[in-house]
C-alpha atoms as a PDB file:
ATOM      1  CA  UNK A   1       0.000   0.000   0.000  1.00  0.00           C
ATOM      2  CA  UNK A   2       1.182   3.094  -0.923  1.00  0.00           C
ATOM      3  CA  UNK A   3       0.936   6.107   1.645  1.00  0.00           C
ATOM      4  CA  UNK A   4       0.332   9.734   0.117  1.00  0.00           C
ATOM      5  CA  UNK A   5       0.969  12.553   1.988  1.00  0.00           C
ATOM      6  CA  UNK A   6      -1.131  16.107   1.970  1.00  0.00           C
ATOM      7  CA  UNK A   7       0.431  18.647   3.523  1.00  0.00           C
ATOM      8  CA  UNK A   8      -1.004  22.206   2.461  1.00  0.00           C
ATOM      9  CA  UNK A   9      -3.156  25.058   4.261  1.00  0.00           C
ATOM     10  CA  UNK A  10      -7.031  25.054   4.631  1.00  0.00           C
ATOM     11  CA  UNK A  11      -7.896  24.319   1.511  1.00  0.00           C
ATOM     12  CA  UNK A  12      -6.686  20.408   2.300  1.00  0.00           C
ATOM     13  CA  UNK A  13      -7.836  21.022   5.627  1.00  0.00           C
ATOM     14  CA  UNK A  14     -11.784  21.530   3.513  1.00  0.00           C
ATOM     15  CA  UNK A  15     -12.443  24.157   6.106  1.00  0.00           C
ATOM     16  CA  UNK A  16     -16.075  24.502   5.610  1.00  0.00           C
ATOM     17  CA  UNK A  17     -16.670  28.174   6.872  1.00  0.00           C
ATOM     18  CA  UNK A  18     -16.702  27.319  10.551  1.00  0.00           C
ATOM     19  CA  UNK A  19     -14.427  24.320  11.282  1.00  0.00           C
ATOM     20  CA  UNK A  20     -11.743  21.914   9.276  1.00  0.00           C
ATOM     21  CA  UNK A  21     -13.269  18.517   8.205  1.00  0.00           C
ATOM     22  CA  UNK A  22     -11.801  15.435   6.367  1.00  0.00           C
ATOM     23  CA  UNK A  23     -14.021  15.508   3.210  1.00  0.00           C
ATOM     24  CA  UNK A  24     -11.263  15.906   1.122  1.00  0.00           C
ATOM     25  CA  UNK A  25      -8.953  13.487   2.744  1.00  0.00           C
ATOM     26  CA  UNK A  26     -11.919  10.918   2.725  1.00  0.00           C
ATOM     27  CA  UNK A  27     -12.806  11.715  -1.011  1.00  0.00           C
ATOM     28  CA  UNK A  28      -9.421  11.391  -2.522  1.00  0.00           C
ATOM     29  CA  UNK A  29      -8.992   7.853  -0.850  1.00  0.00           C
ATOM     30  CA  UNK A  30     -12.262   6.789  -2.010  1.00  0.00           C
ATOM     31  CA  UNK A  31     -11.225   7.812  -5.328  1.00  0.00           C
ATOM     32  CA  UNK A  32      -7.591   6.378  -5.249  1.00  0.00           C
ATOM     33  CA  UNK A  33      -8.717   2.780  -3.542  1.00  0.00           C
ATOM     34  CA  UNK A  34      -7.710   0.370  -1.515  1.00  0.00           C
ATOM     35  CA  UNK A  35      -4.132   0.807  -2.892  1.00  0.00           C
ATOM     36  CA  UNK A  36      -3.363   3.979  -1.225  1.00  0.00           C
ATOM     37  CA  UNK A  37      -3.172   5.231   2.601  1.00  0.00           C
ATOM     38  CA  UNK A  38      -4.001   9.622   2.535  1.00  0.00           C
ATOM     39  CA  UNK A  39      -3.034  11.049   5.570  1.00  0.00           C
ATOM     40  CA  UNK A  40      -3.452  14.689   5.749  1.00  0.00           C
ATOM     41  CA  UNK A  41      -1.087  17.027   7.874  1.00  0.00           C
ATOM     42  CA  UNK A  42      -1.972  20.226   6.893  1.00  0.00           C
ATOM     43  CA  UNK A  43      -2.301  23.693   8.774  1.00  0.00           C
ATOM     44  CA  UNK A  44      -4.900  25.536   8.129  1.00  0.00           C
ATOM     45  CA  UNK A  45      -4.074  29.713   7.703  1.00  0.00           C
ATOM     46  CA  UNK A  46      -0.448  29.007   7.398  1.00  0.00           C
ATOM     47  CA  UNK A  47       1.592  30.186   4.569  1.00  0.00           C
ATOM     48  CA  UNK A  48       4.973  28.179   3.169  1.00  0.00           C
ATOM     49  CA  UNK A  49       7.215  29.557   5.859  1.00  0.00           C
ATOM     50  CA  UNK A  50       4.798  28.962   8.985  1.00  0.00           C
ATOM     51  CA  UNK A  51       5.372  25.717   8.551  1.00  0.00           C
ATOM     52  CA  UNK A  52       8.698  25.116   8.359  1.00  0.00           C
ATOM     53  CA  UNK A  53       9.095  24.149  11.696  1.00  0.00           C
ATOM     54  CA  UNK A  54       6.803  21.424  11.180  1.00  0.00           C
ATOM     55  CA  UNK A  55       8.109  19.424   8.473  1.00  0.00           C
ATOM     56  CA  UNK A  56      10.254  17.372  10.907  1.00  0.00           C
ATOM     57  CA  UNK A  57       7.156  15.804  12.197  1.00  0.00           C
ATOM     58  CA  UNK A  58       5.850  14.597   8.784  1.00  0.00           C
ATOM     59  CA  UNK A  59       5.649  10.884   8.856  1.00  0.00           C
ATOM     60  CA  UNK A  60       7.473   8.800   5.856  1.00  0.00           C
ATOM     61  CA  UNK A  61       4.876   8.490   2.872  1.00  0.00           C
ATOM     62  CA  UNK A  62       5.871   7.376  -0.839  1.00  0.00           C
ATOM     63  CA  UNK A  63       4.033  10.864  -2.557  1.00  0.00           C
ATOM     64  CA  UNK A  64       3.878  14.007  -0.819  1.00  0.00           C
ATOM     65  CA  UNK A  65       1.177  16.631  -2.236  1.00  0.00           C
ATOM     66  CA  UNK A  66       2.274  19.962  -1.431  1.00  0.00           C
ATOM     67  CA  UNK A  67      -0.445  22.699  -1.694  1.00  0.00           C
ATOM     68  CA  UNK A  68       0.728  26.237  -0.090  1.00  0.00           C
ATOM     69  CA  UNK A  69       0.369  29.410  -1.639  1.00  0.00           C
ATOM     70  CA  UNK A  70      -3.276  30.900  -1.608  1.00  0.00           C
ATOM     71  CA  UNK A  71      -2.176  32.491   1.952  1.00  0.00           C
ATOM     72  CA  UNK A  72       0.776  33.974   0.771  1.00  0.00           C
ATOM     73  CA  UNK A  73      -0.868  35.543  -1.994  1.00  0.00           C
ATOM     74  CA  UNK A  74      -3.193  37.402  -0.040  1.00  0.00           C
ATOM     75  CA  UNK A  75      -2.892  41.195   0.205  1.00  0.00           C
ATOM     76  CA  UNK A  76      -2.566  39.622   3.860  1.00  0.00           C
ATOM     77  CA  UNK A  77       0.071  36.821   3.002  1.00  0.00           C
ATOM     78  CA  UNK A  78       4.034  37.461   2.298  1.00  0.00           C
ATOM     79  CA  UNK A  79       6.619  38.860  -0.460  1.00  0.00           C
ATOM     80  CA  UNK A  80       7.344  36.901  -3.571  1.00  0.00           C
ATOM     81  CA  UNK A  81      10.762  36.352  -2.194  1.00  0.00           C
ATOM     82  CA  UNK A  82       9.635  34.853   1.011  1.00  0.00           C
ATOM     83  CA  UNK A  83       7.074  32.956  -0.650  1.00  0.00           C
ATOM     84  CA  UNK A  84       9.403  31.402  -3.233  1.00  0.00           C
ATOM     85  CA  UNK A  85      12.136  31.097  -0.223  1.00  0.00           C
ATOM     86  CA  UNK A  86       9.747  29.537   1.879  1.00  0.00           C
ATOM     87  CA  UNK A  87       8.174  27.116  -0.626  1.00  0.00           C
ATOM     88  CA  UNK A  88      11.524  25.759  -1.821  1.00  0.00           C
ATOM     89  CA  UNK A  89      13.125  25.130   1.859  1.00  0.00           C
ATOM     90  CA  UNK A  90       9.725  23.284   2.938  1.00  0.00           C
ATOM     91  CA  UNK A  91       9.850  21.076  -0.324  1.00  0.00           C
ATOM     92  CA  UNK A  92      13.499  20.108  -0.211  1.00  0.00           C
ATOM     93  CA  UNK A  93      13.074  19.638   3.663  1.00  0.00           C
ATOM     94  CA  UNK A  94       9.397  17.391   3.231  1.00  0.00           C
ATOM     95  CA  UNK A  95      11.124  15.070   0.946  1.00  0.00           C
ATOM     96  CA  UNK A  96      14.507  14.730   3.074  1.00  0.00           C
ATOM     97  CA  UNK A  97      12.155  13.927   5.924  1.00  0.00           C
ATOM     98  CA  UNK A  98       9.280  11.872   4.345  1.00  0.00           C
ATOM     99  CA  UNK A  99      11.870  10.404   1.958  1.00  0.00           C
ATOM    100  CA  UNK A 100       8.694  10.688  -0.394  1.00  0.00           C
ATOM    101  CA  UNK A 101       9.590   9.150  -4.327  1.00  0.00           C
ATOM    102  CA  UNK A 102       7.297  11.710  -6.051  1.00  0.00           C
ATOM    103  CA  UNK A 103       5.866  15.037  -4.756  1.00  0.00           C
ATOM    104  CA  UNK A 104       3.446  16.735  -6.383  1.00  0.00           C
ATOM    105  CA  UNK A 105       3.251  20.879  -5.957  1.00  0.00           C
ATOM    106  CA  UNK A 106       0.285  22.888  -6.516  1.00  0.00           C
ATOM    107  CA  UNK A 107      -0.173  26.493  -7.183  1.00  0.00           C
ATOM    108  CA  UNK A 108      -1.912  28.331  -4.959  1.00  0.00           C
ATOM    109  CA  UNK A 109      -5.781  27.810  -4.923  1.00  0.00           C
ATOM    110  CA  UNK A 110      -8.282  30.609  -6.868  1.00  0.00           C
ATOM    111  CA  UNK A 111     -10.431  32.667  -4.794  1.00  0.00           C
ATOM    112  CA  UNK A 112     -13.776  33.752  -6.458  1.00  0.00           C
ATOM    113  CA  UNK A 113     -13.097  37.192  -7.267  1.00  0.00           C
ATOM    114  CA  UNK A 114     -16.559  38.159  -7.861  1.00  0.00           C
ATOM    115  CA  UNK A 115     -16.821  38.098  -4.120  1.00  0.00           C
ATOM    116  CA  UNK A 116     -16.018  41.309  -2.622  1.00  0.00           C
ATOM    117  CA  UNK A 117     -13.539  40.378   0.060  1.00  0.00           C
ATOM    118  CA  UNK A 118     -11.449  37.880  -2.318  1.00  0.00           C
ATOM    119  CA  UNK A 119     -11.542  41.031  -4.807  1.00  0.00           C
ATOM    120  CA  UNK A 120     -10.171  43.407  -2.418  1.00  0.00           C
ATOM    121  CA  UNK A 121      -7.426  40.566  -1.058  1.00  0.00           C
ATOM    122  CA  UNK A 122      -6.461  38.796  -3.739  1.00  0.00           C
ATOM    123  CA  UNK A 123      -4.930  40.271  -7.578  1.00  0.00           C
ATOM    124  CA  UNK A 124      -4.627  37.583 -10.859  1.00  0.00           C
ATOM    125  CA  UNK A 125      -1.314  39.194 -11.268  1.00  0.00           C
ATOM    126  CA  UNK A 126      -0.196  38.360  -7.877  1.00  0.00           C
ATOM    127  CA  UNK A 127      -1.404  35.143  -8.283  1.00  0.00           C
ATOM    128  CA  UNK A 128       0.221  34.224 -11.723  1.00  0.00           C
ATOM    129  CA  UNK A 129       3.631  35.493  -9.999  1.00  0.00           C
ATOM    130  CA  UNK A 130       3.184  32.913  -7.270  1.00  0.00           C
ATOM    131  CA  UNK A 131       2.100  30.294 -10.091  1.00  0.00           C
ATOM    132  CA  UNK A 132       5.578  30.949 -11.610  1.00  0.00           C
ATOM    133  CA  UNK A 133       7.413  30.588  -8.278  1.00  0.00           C
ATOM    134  CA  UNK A 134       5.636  27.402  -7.298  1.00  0.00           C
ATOM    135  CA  UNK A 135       6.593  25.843 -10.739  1.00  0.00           C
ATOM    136  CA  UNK A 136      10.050  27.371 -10.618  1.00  0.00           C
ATOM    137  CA  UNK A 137      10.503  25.750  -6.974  1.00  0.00           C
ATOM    138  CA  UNK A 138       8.584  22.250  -8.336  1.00  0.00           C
ATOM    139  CA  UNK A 139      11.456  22.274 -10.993  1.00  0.00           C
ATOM    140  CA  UNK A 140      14.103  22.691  -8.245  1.00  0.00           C
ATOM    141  CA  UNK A 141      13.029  20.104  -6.821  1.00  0.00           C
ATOM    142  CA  UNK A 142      12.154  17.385  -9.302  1.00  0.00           C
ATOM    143  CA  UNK A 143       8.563  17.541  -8.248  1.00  0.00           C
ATOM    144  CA  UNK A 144       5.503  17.052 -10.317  1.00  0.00           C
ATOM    145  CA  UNK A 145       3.932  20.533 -10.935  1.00  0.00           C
ATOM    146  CA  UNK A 146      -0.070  21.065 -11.535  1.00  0.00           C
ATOM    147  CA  UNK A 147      -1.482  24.647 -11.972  1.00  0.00           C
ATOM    148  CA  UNK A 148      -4.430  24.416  -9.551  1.00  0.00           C
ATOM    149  CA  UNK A 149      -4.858  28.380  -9.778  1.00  0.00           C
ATOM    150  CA  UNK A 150      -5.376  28.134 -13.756  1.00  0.00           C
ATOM    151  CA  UNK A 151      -7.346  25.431 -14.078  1.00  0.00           C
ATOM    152  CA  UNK A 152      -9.741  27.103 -11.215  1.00  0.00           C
ATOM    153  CA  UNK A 153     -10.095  29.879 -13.796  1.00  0.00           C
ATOM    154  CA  UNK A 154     -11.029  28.573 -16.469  1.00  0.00           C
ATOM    155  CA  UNK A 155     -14.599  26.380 -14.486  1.00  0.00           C
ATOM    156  CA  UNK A 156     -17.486  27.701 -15.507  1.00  0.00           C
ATOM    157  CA  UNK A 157     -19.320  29.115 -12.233  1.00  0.00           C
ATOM    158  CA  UNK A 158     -16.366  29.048  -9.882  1.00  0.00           C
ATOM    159  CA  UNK A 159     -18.476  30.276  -6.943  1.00  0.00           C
ATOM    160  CA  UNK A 160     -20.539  27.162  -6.987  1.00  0.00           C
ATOM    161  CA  UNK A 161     -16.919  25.696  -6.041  1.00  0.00           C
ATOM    162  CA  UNK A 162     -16.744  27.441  -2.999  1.00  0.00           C
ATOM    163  CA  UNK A 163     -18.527  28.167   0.133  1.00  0.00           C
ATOM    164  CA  UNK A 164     -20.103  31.944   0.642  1.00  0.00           C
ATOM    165  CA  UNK A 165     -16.213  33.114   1.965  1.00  0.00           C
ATOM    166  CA  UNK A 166     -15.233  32.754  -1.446  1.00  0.00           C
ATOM    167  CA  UNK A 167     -11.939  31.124  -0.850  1.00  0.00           C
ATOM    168  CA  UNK A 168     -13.304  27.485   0.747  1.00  0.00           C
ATOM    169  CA  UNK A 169     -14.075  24.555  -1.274  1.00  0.00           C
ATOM    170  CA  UNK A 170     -18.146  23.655  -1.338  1.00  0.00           C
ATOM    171  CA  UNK A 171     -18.874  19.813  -1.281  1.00  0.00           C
ATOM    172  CA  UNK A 172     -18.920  20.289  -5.410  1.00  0.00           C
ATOM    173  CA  UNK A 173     -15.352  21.804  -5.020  1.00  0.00           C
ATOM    174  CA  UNK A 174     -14.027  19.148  -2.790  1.00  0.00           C
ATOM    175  CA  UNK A 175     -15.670  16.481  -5.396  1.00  0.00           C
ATOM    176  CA  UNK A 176     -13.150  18.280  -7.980  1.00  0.00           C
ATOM    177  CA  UNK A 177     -10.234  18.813  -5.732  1.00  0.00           C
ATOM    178  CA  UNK A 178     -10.494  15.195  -4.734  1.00  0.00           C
ATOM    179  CA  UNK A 179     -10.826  14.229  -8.947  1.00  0.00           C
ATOM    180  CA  UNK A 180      -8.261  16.562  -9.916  1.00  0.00           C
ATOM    181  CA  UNK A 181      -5.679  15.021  -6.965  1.00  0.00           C
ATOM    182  CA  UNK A 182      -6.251  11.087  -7.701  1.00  0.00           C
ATOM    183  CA  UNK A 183      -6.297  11.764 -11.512  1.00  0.00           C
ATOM    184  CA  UNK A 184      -2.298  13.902 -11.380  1.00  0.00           C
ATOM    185  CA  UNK A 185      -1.367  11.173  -8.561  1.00  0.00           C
ATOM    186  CA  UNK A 186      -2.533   8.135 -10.783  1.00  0.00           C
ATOM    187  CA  UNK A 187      -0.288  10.413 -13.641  1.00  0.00           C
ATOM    188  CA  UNK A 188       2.918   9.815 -10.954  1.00  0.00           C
ATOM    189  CA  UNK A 189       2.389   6.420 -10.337  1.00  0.00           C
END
């Protein structure tokens, strides 16, 4: 059995507007089978450098699934440079520790910016410049890369994704988290 790893902010977490849940973690291991173990050991609110002190406690898996990023973009969130600094040290430091044979990055996660408050923190040019980082820092590290960000743009109704925050995955947008994880994991295998 193979063991796969999630290790990201609360979008893994499926924070559901008042409390983190395991729908996602529950949905991709329906969808990958009986052949895979997910564990999930991700912090929701942090961005790539918060958890850097944590990364010695993740527990030896065969893929880790990195998702950080849609903090750090925030108006909120950090500098490129930190982001791409922090990113790259928790990647090269998750796979010393996990000794993981694939990881798999994602960019950061799309907020619905026809919601006010994801408008007013979030920018699609700040968010392509932390796509670009977190595919520069996949390629540094010989991880699989998928552009969650971009292929969040391009569903049609992205709010029905979400919950009313705008930023949280709905139980239709942890169905296509869950799909979109098992079918670029299958890809690894």
């Amino acid at each position: 059995m193979k063991k796969v790893v999630l290790f990201g902010d609360s979008i893994f977490n499926a924070y559901d507007g008042q409390k983190d849940t395991d729908r996602l973690t529950k949905a991709l291991a329906k969808r990958l089978g009986d052949a895979y173990e997910v564990v999930n050991i991700s912090v929701s609110g942090a961005c790539a450098q918060d958890v850097l002190p944590r990364v010695g406690s993740l527990p030896a898996c065969d893929i880790l699934v990195v998702e950080y990023g849609t903090n750090d973009a925030a108006s909120w969130g950090c500098s490129a440079y930190d982001y791409q600094e922090g990113l790259e040290s928790l990647i090269k430091q998750a796979q010393k520790i996990t000794g993981a044979s694939d990881t798999l990055v994602l960019a950061p996660s799309m907020p619905d910016l026809t919601n006010p408050e994801m408008a007013a923190a979030y920018s699609l040019e700040k968010l392509d410049e932390y796509v670009d980082i977190a595919q520069r820092d996949a390629g540094k590290t010989n991880s699989f890369f998928f552009d969650l960000t971009h292929k969040m743009e391009k569903l049609k109704d992205l709010p029905s994704f979400m919950i009313a925050d705008g930023l949280h995955y709905s139980e239709k947008g942890i169905s296509w988290l869950a799909d979109v994880l098992a079918d670029q994991i299958n890809k690894m295998a």
